[in-house]
N, C-alpha and C. Protein backbone atom coordinates (compact mmCIF):
# COMPACT_ATOMS: atom_id res chain seq x y z
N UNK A 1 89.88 45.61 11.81
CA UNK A 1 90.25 45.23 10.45
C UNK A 1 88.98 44.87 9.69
N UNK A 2 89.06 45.57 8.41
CA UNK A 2 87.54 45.12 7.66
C UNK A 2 87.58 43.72 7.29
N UNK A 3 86.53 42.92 7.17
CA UNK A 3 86.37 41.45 6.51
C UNK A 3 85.80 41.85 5.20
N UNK A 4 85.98 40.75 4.59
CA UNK A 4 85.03 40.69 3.35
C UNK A 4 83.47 40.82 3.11
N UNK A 5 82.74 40.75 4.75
CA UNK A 5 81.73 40.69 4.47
C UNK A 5 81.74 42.12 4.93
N UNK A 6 82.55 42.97 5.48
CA UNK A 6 81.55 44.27 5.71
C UNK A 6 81.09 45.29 4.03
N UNK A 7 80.62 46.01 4.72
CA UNK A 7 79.67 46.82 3.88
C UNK A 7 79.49 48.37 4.03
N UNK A 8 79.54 49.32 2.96
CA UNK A 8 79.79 50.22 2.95
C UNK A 8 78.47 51.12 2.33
N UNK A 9 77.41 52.08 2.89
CA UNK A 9 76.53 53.08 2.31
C UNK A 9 76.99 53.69 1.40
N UNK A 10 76.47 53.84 0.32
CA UNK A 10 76.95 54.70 -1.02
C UNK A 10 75.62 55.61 -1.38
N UNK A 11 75.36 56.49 -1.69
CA UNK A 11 74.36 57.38 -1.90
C UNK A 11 74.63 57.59 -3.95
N UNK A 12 73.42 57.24 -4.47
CA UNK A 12 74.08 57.66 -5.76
C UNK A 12 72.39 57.80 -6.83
N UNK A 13 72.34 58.89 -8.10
CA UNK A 13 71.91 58.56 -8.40
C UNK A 13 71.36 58.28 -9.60
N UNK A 14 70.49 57.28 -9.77
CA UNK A 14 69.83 56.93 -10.78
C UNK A 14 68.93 57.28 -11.54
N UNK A 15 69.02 57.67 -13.40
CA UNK A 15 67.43 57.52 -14.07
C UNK A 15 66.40 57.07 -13.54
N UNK A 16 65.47 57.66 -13.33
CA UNK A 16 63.82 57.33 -13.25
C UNK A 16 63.98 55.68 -13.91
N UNK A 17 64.18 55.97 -14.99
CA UNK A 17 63.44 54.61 -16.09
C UNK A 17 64.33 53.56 -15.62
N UNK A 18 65.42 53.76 -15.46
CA UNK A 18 66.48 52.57 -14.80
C UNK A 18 66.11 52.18 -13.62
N UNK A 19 65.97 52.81 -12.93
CA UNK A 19 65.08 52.91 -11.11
C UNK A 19 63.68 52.13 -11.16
N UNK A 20 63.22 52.55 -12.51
CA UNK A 20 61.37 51.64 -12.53
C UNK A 20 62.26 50.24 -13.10
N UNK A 21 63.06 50.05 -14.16
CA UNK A 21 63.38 48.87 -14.77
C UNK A 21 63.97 48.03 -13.09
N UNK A 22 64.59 48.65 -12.49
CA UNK A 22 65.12 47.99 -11.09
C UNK A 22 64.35 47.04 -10.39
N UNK A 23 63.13 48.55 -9.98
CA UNK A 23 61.95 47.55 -9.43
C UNK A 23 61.49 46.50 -10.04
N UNK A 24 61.07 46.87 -11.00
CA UNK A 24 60.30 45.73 -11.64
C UNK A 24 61.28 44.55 -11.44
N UNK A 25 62.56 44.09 -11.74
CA UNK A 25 63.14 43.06 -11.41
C UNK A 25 63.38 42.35 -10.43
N UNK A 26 63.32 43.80 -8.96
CA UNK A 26 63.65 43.36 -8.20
C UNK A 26 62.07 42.47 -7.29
N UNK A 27 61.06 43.03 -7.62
CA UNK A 27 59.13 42.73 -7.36
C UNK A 27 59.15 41.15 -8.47
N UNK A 28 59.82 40.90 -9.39
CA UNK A 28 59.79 39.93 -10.04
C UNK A 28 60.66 38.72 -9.21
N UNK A 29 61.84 39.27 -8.88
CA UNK A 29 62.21 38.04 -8.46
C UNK A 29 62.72 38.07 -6.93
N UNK A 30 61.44 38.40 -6.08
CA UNK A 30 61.06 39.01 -4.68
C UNK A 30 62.91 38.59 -4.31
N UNK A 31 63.13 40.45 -4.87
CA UNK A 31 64.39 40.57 -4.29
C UNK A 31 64.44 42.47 -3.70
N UNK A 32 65.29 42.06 -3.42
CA UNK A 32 65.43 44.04 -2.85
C UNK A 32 66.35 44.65 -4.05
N UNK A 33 65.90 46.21 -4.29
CA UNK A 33 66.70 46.95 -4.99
C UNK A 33 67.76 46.88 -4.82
N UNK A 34 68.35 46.83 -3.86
CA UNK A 34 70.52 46.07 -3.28
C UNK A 34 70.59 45.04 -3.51
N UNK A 35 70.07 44.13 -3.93
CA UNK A 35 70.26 43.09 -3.82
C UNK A 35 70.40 43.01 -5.79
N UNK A 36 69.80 43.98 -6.63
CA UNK A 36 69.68 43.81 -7.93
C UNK A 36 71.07 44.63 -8.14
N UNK A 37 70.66 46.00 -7.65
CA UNK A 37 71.85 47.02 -7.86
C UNK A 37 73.39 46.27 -7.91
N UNK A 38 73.31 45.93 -6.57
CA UNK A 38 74.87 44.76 -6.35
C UNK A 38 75.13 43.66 -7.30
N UNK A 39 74.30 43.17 -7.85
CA UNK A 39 74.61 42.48 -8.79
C UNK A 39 74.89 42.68 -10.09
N UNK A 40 73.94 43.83 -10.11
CA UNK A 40 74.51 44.22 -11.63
C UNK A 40 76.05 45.07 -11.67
N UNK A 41 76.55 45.37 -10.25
CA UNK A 41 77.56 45.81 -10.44
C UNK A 41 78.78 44.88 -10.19
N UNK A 42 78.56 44.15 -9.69
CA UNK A 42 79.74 42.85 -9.73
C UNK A 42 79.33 42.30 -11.15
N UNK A 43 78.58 42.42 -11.81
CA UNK A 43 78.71 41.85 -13.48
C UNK A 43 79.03 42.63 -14.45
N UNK A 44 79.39 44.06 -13.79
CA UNK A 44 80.24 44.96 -14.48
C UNK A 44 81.77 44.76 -13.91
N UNK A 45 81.66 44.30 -12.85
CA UNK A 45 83.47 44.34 -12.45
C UNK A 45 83.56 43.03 -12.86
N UNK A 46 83.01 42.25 -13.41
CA UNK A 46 83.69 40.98 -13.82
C UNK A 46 83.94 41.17 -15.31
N UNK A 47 83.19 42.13 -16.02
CA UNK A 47 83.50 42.27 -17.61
C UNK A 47 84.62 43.36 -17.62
N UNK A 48 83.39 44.65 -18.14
CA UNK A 48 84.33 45.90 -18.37
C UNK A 48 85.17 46.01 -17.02
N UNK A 49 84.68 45.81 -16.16
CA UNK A 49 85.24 46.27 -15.18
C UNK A 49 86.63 45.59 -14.83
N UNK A 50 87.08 44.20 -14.85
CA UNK A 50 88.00 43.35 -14.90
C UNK A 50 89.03 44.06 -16.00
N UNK A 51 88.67 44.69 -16.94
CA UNK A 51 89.47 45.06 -17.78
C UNK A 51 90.47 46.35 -17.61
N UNK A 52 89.74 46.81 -16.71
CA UNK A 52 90.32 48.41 -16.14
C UNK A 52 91.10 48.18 -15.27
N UNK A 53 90.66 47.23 -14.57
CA UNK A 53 91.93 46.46 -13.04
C UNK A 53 92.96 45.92 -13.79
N UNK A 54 92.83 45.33 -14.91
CA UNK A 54 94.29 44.42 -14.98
C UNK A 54 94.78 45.76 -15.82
N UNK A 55 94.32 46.70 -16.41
CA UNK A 55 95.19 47.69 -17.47
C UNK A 55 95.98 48.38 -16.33
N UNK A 56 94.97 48.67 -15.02
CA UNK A 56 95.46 49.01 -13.72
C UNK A 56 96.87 48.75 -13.11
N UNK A 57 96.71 47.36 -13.29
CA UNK A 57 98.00 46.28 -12.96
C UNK A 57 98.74 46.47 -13.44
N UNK A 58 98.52 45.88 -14.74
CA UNK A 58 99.81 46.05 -15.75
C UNK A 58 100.62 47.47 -15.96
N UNK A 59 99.87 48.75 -15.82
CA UNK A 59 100.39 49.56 -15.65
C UNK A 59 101.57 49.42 -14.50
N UNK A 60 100.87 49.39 -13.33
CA UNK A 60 101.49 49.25 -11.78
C UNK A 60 103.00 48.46 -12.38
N UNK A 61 102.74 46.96 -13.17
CA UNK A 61 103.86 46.12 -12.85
C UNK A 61 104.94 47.22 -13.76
N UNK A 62 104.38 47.35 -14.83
CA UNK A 62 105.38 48.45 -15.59
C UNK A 62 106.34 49.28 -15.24
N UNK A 63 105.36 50.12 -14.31
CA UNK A 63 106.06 51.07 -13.52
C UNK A 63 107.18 50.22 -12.64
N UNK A 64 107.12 49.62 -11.84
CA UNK A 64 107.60 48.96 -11.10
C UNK A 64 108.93 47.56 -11.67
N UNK A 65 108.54 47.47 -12.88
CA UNK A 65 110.04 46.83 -13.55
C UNK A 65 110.05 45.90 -14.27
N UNK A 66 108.35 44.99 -13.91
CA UNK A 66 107.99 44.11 -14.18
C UNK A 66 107.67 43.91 -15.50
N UNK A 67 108.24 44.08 -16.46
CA UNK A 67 107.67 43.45 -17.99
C UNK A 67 108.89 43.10 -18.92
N UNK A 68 108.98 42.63 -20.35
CA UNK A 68 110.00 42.38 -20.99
C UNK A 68 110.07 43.11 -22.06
N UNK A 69 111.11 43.63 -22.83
CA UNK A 69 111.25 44.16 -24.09
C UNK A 69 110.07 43.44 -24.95
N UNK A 70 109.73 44.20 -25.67
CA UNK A 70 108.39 43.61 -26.99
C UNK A 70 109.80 42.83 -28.10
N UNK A 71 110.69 43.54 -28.20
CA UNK A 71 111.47 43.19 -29.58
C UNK A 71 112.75 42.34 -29.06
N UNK A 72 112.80 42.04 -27.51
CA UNK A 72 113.88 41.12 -27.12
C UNK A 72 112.76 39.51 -27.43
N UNK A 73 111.40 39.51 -26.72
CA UNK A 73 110.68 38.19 -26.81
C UNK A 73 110.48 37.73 -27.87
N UNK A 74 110.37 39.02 -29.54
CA UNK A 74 110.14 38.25 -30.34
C UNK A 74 110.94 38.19 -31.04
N UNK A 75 112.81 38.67 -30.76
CA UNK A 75 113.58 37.70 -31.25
C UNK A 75 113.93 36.91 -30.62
N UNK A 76 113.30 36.30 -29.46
CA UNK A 76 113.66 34.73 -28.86
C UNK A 76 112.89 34.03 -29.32
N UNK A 77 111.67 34.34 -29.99
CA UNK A 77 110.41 33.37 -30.58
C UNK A 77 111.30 33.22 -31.92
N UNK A 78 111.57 34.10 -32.58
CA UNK A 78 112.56 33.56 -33.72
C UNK A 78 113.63 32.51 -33.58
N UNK A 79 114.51 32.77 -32.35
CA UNK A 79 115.55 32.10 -32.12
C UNK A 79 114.87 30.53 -32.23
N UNK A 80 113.84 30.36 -31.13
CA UNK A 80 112.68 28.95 -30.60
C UNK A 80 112.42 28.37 -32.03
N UNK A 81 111.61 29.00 -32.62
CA UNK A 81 111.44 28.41 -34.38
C UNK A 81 112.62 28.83 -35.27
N UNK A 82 113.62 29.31 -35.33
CA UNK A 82 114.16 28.56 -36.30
C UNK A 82 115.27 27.52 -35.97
N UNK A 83 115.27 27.24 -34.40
CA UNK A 83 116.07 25.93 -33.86
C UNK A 83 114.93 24.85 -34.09
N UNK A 84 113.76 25.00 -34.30
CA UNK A 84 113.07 23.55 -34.35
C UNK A 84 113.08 23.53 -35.98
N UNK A 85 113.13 24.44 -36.62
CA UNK A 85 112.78 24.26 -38.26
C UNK A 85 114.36 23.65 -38.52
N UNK A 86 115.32 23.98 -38.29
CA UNK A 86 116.32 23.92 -38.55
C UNK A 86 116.85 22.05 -38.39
């Protein structure tokens, strides 16, 4: 069974100029090119990337049954305010 810590080879590749911008960061802050690469890609799955997983999701729950009418919730938000205005 995999753990969280294993690890997987990926072969991929990169611009020249992105590849020199790498080094240089990685010779700056005596780190290894994996060690920059990986990071900059978990700070893409925490932005854009977070955004594609939950559209992911939400699709999934959709399919699957999970959501409410758009025009049943916001005539219960009507119902909610005009019992407190009332």
């Amino acid at each position: 069974m995999a753990t969280s810590k294993s690890t997987e080879s990926v072969t991929l590749r990169i611009p020249i100029e992105v590849l020199r911008d790498i080094d240089r960061i990685a010779e700056a802050t005596e780190r290894s090119r994996s060690y920059i690469i990986l990071r900059a890609m978990k700070g893409y799955l925490l932005s854009e990337g977070a955004d594609v997983l939950a559209a992911i999701e939400g699709r999934a729950e959709i399919d699957a049954g999970e959501h409410e009418d758009f025009d049943a919730v916001l005539a219960e938000m009507d119902r909610i305010i005009a019992g407190k205005v009332a």
